[in-house]
C-alpha atoms as a PDB file:
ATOM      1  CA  UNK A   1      17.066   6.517  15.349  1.00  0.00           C
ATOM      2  CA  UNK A   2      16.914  10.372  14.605  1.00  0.00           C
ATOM      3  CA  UNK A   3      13.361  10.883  12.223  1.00  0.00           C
ATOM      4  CA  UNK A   4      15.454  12.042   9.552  1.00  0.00           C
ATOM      5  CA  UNK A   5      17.278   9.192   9.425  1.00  0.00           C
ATOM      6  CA  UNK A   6      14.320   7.036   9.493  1.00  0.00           C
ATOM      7  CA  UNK A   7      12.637   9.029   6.801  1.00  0.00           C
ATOM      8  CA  UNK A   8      15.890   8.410   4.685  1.00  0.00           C
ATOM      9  CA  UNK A   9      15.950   4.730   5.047  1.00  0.00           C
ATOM     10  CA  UNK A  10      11.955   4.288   4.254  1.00  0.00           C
ATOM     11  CA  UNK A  11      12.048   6.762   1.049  1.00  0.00           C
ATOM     12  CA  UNK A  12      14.917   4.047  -0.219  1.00  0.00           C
ATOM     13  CA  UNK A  13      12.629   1.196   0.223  1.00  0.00           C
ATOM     14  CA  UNK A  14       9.891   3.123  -1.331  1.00  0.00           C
ATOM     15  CA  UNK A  15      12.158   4.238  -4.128  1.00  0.00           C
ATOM     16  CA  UNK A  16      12.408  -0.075  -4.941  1.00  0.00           C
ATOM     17  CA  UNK A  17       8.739  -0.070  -5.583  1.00  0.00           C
ATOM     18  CA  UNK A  18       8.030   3.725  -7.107  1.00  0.00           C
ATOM     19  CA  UNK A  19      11.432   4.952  -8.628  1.00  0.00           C
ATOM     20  CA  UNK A  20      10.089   8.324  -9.758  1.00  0.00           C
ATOM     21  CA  UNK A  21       9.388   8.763  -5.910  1.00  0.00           C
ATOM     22  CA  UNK A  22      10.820  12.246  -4.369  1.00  0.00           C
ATOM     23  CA  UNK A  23      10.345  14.570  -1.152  1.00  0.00           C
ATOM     24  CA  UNK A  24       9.971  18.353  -2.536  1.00  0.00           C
ATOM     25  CA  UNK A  25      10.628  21.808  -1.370  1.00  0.00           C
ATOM     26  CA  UNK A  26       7.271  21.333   1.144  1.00  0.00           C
ATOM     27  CA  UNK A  27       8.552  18.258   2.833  1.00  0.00           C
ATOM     28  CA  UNK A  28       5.867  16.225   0.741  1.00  0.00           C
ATOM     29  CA  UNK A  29       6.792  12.810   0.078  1.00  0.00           C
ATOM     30  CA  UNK A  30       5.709  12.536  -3.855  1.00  0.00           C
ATOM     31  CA  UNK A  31       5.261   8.736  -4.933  1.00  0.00           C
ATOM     32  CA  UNK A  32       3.540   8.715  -7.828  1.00  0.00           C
ATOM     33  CA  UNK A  33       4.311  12.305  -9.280  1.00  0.00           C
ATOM     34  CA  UNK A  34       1.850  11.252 -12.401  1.00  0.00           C
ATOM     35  CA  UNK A  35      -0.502  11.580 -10.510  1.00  0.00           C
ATOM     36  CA  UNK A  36       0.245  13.665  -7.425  1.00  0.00           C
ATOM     37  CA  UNK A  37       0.074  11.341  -5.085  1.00  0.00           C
ATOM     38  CA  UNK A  38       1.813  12.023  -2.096  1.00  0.00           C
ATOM     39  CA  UNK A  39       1.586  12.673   1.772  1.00  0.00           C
ATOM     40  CA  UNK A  40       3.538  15.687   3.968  1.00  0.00           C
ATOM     41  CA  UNK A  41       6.319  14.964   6.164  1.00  0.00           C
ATOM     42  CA  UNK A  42       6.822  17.534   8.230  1.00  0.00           C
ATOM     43  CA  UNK A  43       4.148  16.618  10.894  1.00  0.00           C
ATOM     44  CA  UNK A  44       6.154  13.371  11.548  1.00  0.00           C
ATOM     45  CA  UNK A  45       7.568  13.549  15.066  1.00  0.00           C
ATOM     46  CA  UNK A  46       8.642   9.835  15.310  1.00  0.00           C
ATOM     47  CA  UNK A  47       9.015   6.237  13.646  1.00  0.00           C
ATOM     48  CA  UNK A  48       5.136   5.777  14.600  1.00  0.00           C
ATOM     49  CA  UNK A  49       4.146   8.690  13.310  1.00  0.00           C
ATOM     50  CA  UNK A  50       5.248   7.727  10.101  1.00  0.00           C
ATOM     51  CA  UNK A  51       4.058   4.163  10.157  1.00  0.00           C
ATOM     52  CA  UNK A  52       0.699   5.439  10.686  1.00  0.00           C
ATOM     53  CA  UNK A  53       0.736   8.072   8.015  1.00  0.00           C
ATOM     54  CA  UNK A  54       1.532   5.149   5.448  1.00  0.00           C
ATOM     55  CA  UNK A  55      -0.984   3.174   6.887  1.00  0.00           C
ATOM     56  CA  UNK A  56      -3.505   5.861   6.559  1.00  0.00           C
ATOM     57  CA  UNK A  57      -2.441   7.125   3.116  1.00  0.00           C
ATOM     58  CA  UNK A  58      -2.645   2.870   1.605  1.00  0.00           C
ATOM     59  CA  UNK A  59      -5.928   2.703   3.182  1.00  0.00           C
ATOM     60  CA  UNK A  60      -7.007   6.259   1.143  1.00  0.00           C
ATOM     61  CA  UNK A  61      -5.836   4.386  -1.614  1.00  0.00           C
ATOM     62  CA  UNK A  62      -7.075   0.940  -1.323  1.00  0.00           C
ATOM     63  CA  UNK A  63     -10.771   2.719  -0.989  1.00  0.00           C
ATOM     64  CA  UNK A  64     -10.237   4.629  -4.693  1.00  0.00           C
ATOM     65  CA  UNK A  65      -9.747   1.261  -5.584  1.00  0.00           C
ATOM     66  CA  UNK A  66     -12.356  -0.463  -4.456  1.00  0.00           C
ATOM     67  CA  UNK A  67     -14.595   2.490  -5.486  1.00  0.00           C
ATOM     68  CA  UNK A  68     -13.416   2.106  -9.204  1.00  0.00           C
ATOM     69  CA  UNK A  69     -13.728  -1.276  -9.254  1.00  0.00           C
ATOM     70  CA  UNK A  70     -17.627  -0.663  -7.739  1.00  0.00           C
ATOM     71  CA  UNK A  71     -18.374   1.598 -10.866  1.00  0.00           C
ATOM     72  CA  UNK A  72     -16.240  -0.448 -13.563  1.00  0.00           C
ATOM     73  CA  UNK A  73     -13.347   2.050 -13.792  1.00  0.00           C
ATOM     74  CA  UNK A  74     -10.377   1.072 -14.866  1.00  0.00           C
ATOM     75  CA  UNK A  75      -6.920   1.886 -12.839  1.00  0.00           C
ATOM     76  CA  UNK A  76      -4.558   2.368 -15.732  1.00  0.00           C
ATOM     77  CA  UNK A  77      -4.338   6.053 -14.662  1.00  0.00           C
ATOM     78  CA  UNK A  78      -3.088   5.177 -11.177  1.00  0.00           C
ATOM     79  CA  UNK A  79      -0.492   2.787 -12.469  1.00  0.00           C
ATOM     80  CA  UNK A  80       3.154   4.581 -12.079  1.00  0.00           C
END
């Protein structure tokens, strides 16, 4: 399947879970616009590439949460 393609099909999954999701004039892939949370696309050569971007970018964001939970911050902010 052509990257493009691919890209397509996962932003309509994520688009389920974050409907305010978009992919902006920079190729960034904007999920929670709130709160600029996002990761660029146009370094993805291939369906791998990809999978381990979101991998990496969940992992950034599982650590903020564990980190606010450490200090007693709450995560209403991050909340879409």
């Amino acid at each position: 399947m052509e990257i493009k393609n691919f890209i397509d099909e996962f932003l309509k999954i994520v688009i389920k879970h974050s409907s305010k999701c978009f992919i902006n004039s920079r190729y960034e892939l904007i999920i929670v616009p709130k709160n600029n949370i996002y990761f660029r696309l146009n370094d993805i050569e291939n369906e791998l590439d990809l999978k381990c971007k979101v991998i990496a970018w969940l992992e950034k964001v599982k650590i903020r949460q564990v980190y606010m939970y450490a200090f007693g911050w709450t995560n209403d902010r991050f909340i879409d």
